[in-house]
N, C-alpha and C. Protein backbone atom coordinates (compact mmCIF):
# COMPACT_ATOMS: atom_id res chain seq x y z
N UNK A 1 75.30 13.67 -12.97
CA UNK A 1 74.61 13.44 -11.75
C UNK A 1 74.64 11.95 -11.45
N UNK A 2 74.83 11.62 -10.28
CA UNK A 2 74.79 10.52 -9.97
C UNK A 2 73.71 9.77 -8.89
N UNK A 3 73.35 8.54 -9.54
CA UNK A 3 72.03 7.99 -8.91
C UNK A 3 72.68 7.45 -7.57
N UNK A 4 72.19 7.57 -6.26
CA UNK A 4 72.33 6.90 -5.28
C UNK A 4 71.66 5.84 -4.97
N UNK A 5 72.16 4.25 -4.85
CA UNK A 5 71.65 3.25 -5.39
C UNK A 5 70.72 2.92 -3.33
N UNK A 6 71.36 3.59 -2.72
CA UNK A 6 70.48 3.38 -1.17
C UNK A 6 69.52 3.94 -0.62
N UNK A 7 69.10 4.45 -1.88
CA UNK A 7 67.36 5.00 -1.59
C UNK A 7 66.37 4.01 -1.96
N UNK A 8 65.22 4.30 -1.02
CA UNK A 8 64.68 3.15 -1.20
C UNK A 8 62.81 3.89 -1.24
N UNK A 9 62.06 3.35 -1.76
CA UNK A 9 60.72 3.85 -1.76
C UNK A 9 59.92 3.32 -3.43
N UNK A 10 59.01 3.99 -3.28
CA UNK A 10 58.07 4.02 -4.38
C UNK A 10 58.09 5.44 -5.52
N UNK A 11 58.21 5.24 -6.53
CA UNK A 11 58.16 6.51 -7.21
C UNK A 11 56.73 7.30 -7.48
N UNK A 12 56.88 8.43 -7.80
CA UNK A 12 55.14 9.16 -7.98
C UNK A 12 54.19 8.24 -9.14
N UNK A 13 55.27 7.53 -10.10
CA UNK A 13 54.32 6.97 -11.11
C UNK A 13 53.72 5.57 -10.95
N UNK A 14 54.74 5.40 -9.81
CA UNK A 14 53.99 4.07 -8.95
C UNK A 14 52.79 3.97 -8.55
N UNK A 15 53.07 5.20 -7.19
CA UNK A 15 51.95 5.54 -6.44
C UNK A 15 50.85 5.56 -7.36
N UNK A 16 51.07 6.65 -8.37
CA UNK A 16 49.52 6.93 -9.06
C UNK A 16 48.84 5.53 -9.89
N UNK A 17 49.80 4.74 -10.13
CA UNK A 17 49.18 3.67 -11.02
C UNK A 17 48.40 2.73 -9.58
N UNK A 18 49.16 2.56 -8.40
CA UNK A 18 48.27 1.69 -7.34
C UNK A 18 47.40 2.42 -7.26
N UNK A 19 46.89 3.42 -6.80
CA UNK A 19 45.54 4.36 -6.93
C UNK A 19 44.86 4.67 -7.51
N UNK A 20 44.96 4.74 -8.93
CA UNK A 20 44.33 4.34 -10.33
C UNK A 20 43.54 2.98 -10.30
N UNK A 21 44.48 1.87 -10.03
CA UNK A 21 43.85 0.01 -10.51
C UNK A 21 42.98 0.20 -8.86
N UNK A 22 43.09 0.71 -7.64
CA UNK A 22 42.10 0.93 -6.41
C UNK A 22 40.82 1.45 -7.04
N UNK A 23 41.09 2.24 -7.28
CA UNK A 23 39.74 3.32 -8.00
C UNK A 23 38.90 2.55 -8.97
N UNK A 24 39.77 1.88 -9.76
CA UNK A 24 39.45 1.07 -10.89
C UNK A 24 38.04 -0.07 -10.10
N UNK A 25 39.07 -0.55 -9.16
CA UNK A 25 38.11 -1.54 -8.21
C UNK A 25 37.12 -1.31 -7.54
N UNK A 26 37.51 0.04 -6.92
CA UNK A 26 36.35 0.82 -6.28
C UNK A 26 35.27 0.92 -6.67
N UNK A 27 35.19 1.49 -8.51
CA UNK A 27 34.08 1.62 -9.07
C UNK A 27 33.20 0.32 -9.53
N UNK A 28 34.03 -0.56 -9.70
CA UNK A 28 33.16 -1.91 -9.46
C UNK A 28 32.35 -2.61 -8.36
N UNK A 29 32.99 -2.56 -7.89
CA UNK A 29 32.92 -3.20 -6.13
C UNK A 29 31.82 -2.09 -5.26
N UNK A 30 31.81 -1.33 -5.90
CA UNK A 30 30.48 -0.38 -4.62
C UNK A 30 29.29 -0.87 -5.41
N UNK A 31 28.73 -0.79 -6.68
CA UNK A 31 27.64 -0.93 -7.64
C UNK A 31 27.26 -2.52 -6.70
N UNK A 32 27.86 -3.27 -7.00
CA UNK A 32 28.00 -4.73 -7.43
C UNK A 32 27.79 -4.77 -5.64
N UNK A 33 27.81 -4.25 -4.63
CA UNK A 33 27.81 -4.47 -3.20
C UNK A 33 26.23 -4.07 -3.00
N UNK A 34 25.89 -2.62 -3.74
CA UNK A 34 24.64 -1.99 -3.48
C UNK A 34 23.72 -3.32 -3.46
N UNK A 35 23.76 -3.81 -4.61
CA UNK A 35 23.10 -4.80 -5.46
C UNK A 35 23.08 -6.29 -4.57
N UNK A 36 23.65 -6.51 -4.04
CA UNK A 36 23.97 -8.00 -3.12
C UNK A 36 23.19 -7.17 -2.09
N UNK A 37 23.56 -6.28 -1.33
CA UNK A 37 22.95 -5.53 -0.02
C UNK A 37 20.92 -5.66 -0.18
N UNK A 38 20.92 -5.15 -1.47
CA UNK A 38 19.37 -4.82 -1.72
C UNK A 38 18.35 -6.06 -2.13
N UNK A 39 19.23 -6.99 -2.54
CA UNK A 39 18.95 -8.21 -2.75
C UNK A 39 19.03 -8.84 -1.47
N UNK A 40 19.45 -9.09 -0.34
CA UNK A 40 19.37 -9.59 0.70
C UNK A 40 18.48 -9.01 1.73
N UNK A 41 18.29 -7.69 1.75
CA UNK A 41 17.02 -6.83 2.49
C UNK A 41 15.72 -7.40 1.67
N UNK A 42 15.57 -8.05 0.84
CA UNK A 42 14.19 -7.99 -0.16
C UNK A 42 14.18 -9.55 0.24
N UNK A 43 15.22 -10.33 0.15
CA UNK A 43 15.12 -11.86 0.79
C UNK A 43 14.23 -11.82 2.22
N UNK A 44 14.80 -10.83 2.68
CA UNK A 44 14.44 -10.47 4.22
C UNK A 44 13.04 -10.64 4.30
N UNK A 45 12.28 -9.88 3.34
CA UNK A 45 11.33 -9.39 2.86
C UNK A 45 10.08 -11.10 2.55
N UNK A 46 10.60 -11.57 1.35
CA UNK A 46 10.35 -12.56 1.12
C UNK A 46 10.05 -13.96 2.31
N UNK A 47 10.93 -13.49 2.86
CA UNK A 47 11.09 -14.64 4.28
C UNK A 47 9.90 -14.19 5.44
N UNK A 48 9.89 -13.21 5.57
CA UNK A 48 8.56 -12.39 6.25
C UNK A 48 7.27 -13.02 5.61
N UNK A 49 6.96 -13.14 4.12
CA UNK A 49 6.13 -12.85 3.31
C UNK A 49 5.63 -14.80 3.55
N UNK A 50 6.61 -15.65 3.90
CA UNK A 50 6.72 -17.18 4.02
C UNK A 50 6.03 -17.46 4.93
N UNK A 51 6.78 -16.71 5.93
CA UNK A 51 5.98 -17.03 7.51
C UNK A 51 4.88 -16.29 7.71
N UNK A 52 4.16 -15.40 7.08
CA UNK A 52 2.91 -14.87 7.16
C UNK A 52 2.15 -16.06 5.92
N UNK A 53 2.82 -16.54 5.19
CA UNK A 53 1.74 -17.57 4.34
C UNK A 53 1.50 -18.93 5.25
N UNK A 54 2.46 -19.12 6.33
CA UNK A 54 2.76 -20.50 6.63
C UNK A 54 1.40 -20.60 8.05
N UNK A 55 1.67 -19.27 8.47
CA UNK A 55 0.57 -18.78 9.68
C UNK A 55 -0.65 -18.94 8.65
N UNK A 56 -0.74 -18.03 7.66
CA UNK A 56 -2.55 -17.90 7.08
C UNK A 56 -2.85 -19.24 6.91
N UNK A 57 -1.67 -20.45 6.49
CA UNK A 57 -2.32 -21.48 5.83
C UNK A 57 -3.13 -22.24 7.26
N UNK A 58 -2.01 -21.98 8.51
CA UNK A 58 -2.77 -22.78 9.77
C UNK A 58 -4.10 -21.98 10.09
N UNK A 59 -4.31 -20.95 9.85
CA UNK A 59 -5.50 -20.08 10.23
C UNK A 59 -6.85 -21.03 9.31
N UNK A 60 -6.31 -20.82 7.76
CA UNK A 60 -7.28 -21.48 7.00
C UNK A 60 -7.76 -22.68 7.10
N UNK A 61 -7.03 -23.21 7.98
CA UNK A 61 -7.08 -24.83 8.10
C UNK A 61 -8.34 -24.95 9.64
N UNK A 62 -7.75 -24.07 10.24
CA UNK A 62 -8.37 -23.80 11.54
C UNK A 62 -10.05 -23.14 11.37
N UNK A 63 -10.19 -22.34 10.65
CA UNK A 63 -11.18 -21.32 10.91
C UNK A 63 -11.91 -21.37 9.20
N UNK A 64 -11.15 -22.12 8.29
CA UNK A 64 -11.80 -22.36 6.90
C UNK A 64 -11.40 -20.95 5.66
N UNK A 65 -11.37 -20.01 6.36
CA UNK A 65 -10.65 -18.81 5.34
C UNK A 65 -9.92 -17.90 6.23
N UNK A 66 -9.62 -16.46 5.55
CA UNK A 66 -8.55 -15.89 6.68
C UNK A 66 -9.68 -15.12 6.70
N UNK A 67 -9.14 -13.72 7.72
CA UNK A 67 -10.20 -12.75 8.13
C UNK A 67 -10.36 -11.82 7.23
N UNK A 68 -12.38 -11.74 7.04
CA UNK A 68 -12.41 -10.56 6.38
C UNK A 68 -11.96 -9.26 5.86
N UNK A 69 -11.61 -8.93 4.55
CA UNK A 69 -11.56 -7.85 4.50
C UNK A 69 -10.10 -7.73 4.86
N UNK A 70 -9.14 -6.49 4.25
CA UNK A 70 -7.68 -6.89 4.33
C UNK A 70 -7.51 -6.00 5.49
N UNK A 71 -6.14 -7.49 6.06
CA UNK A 71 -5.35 -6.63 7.49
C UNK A 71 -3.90 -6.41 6.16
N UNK A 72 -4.02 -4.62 6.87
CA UNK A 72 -2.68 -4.05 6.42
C UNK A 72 -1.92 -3.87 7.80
N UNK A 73 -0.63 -4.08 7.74
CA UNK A 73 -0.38 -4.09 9.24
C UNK A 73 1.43 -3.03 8.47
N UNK A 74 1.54 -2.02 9.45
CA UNK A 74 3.12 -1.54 9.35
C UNK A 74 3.72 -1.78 10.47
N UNK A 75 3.17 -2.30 11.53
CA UNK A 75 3.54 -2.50 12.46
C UNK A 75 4.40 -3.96 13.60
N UNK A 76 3.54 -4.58 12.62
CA UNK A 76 3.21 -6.24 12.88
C UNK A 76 2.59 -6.60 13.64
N UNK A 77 2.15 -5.70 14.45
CA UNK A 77 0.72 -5.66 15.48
C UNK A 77 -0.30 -6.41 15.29
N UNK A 78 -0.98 -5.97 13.65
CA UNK A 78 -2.30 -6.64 13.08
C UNK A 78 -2.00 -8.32 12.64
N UNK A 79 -1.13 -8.41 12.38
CA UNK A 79 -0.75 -9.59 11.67
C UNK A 79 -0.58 -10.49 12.96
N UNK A 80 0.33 -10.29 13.84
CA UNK A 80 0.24 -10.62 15.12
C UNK A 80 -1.01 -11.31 15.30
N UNK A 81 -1.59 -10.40 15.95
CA UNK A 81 -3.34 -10.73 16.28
C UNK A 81 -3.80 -11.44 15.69
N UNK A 82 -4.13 -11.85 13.97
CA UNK A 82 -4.90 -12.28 13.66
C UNK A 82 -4.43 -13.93 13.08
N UNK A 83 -2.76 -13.66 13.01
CA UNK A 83 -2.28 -14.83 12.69
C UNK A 83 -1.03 -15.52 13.68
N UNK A 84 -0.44 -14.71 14.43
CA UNK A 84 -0.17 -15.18 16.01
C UNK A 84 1.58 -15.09 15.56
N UNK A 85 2.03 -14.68 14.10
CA UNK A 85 3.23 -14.30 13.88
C UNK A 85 3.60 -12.93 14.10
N UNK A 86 4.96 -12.49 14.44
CA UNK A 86 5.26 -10.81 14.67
C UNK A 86 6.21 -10.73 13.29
N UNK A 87 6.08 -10.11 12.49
CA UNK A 87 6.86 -9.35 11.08
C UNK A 87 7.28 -8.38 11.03
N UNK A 88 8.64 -8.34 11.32
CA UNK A 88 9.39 -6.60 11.32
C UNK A 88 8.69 -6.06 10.23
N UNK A 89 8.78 -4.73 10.52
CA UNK A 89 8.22 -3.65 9.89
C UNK A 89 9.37 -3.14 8.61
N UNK A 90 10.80 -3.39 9.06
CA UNK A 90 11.89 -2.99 8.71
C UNK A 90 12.14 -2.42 7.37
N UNK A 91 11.36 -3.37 6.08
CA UNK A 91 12.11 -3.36 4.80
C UNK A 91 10.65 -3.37 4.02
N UNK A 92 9.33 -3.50 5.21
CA UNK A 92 8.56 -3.90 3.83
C UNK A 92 6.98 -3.20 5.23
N UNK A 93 6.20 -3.17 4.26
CA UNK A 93 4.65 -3.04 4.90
C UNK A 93 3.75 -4.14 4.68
N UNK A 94 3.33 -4.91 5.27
CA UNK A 94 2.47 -6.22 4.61
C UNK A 94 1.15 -6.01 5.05
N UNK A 95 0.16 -6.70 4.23
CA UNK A 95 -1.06 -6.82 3.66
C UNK A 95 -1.50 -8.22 3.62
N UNK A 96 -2.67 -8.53 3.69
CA UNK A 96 -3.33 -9.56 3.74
C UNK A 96 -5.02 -9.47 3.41
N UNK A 97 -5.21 -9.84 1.86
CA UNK A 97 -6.32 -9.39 1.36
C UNK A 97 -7.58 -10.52 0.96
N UNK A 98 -8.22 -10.63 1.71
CA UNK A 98 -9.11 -12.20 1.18
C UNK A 98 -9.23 -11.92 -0.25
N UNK A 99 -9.83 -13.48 -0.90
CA UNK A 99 -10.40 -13.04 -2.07
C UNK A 99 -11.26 -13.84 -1.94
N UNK A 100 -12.04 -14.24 -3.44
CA UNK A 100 -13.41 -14.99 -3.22
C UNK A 100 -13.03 -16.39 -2.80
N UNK A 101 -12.07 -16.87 -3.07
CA UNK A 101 -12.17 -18.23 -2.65
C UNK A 101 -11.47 -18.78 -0.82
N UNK A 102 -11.27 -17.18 0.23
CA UNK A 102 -11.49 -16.96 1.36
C UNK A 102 -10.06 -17.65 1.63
N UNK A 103 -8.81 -17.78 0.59
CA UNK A 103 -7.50 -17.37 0.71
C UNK A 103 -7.27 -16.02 0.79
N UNK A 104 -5.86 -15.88 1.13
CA UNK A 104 -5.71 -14.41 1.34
C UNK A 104 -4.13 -13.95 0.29
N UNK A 105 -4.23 -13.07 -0.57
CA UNK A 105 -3.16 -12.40 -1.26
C UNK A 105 -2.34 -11.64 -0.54
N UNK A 106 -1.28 -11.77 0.15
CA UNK A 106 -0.16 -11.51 0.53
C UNK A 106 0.83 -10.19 -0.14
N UNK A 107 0.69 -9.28 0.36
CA UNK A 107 1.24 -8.01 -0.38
C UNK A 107 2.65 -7.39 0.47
N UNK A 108 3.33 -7.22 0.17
CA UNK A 108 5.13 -6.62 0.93
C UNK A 108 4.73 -5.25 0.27
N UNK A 109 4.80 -3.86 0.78
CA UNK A 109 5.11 -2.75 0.05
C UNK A 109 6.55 -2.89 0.53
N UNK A 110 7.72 -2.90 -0.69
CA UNK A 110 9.07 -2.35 -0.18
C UNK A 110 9.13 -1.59 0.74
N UNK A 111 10.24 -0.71 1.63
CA UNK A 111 10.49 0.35 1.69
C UNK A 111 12.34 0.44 2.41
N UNK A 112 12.93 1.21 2.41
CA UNK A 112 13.84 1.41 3.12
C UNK A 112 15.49 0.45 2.39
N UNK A 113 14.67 -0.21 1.39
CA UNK A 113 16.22 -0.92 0.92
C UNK A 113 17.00 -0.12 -0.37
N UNK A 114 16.36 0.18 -1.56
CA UNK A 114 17.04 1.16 -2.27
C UNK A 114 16.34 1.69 -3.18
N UNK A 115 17.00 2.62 -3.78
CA UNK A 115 15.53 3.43 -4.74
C UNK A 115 15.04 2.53 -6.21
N UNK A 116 15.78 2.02 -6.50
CA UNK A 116 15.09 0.80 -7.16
C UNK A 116 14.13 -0.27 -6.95
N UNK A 117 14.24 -0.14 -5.62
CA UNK A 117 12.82 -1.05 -5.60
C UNK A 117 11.43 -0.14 -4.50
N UNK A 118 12.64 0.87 -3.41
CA UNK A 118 11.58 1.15 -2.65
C UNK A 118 10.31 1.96 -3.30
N UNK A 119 8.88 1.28 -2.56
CA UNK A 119 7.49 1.58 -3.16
C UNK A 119 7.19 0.70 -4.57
N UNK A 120 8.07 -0.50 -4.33
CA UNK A 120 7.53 -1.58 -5.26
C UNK A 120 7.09 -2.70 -4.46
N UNK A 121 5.81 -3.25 -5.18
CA UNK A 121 5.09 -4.53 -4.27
C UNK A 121 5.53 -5.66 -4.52
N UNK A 122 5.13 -6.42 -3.94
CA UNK A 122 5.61 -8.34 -4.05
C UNK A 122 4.77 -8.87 -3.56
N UNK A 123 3.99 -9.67 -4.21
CA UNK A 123 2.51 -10.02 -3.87
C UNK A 123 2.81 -11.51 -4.25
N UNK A 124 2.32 -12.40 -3.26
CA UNK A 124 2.10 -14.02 -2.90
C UNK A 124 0.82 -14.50 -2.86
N UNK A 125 0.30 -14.81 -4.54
CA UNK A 125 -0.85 -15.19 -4.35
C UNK A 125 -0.97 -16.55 -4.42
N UNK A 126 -2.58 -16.86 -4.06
CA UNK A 126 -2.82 -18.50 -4.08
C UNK A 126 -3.55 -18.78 -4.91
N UNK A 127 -3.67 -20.40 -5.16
CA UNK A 127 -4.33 -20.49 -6.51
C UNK A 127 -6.06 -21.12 -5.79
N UNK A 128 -6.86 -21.38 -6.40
CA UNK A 128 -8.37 -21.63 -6.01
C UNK A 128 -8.24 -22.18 -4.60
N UNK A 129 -7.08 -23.25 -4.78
CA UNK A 129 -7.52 -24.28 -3.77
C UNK A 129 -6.86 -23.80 -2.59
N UNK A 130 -6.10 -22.89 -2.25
CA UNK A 130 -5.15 -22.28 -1.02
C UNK A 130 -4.19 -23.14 -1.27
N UNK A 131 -3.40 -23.90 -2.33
CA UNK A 131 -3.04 -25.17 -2.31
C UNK A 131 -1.24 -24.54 -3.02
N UNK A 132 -1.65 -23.93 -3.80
CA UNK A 132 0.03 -23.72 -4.85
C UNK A 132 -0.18 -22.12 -4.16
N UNK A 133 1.04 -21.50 -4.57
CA UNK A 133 1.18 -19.77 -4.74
C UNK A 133 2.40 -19.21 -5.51
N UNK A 134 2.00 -17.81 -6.27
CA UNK A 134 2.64 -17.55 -7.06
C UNK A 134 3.47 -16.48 -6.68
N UNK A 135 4.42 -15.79 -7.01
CA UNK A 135 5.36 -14.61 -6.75
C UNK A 135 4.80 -13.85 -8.12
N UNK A 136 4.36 -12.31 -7.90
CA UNK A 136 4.05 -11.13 -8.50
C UNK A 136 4.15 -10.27 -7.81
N UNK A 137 4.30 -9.04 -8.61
CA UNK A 137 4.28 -7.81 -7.82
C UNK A 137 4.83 -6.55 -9.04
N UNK A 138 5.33 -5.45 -8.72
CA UNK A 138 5.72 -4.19 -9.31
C UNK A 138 7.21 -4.90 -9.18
N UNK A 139 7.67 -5.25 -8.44
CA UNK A 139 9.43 -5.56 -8.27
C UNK A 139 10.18 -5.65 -9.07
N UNK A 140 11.27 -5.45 -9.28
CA UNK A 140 11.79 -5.68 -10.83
C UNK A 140 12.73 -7.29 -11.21
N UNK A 141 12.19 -7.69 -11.90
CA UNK A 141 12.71 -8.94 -11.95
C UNK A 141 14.06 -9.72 -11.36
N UNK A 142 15.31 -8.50 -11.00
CA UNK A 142 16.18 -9.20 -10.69
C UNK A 142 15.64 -9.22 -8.83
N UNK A 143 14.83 -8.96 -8.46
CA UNK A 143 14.51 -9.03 -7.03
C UNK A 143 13.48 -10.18 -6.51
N UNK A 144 12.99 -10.35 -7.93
CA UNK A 144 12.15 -11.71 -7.74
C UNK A 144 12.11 -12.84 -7.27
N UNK A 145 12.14 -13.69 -6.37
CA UNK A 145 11.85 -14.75 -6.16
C UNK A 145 11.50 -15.39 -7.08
N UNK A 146 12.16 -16.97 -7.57
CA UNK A 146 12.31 -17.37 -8.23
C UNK A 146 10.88 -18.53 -8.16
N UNK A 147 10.70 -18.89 -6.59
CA UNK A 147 9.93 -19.83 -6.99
C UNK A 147 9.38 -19.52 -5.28
């Protein structure tokens, strides 16, 4: 039998090896995307959580503590009103809880970014003086805010 040297193409063991090292990539590259994706919805999150501290701090400055008793807002309605910022609702539910020293603890309920974190909290508290604040919550450490 003789090979005809003017054919031209890819053979089947070709094909399957490019579709193999794809797949190969595939299975890396979706995990490793989830993970950047869910990490940037929770930044989202965090950045919400800034500008509701940056409003309470002018409130506190203004009026001496924030308002009684916690505004939970899913809307951004309440938060609105009482601190004159609007906070998508999108990725998180926020909270705003006095405590005795008439700062207010800052609460994100996740929701909507992935099942690893959604219905985990992220709470921005302050220290005596309304002066420093800390990052806590249920979240799992790689979602944390660092500082």
């Amino acid at each position: 039998m003789k090979i005809r040297k003017d054919r031209k193409g890819f053979t089947l063991i070709e094909l399957l090896i490019v579709i193999a090292i794809i797949g190969i990539l595939a299975a890396i590259a979706l995990p490793a995307y989830s993970g950047y994706t869910g990490r940037a919805r929770v930044a989202g999150v965090v950045h919400a959580m800034g500008a509701i501290k940056t409003a309470q701090a002018a409130y506190y400055t203004e009026n001496g503590g924030v308002p009684a008793g916690t505004v939970t807002d899913a809307t951004g309605g309440t938060i609105l009103s009482n601190y004159g910022v609007f906070i998508s609702p999108q990725y998180a539910t926020y909270s705003v809880a006095a405590n005795a020293t008439g700062c207010g603890v800052i609460t994100g309920t996740i929701q909507n970014v992935n099942a690893t974190v959604n219905g985990a909290t992220l709470t921005l508290t302050p220290d005596a003086n309304c002066q420093t604040w800390s990052w806590g919550g249920t979240i799992p450490v790689a979602y944390m805010p660092k500082s």
